[in-house]
Protein backbone atom coordinates (compact mmCIF):
# COMPACT_ATOMS: atom_id res chain seq x y z
CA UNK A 1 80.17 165.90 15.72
CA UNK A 2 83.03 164.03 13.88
CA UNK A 3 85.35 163.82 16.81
CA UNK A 4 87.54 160.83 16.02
CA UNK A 5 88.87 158.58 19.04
CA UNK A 6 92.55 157.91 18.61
CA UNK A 7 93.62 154.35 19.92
CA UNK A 8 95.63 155.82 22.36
CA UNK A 9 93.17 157.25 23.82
CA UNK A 10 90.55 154.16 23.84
CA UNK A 11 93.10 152.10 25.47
CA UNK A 12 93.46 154.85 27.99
CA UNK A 13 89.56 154.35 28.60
CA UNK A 14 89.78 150.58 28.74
CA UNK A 15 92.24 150.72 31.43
CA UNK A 16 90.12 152.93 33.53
CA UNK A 17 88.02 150.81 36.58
CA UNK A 18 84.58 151.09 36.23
CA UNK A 19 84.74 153.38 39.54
CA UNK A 20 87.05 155.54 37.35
CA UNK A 21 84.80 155.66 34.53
CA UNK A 22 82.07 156.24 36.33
CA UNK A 23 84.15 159.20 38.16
CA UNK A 24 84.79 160.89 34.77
CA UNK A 25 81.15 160.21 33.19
CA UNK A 26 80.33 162.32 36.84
CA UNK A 27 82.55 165.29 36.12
CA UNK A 28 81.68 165.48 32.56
CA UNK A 29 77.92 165.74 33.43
CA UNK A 30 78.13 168.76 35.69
CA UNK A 31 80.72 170.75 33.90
CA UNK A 32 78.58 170.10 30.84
CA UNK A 33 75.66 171.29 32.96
CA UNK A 34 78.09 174.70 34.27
CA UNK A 35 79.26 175.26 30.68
CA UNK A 36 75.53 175.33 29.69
CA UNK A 37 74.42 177.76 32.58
CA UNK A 38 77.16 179.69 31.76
CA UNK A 39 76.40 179.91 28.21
CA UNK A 40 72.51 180.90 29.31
CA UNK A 41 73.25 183.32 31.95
CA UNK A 42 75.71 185.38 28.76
CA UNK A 43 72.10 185.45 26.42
CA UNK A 44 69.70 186.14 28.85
CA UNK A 45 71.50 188.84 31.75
CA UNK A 46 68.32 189.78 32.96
CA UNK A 47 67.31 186.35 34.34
CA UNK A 48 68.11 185.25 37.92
CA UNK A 49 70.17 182.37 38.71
CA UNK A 50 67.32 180.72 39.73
CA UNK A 51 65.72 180.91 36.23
CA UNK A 52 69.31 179.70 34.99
CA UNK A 53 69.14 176.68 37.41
CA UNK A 54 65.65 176.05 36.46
CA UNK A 55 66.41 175.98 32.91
CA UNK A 56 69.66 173.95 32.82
CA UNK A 57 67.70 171.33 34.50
CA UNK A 58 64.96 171.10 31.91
CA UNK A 59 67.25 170.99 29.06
CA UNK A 60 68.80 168.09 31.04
CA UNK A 61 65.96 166.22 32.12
CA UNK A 62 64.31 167.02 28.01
CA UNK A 63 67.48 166.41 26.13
CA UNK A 64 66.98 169.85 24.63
CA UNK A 65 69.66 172.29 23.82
């Protein structure tokens, strides 16, 4: 990706506590992990959530997309 940080916004990260960082590294995790169920449960609408569950969390724990 060729996102480009602004400085703003990395001095708006280096302000941030390390509880805070931590905080938003949390957040960003699980909505990237509710995005990706989402995105799963729209190709496959046969599968049960528990197949959807099951899958997010081996493309998490494998790195795979």
């Amino acid at each position: 990706m060729g996102t480009k940080i602004t400085p703003e916004y990395a001095e708006a990260l280096r302000r941030l506590s390390g509880e805070e960082k931590w905080k938003t590294a949390f957040r960003l995790y699980w909505s990237a992990r509710k995005l990706k169920a989402a995105r799963l449960r729209e190709q496959h609408p046969d599968w049960t959530e528990e197949q959807v569950q099951e899958r997010v969390k081996e493309i998490f724990l494998y790195a795979r997309t």
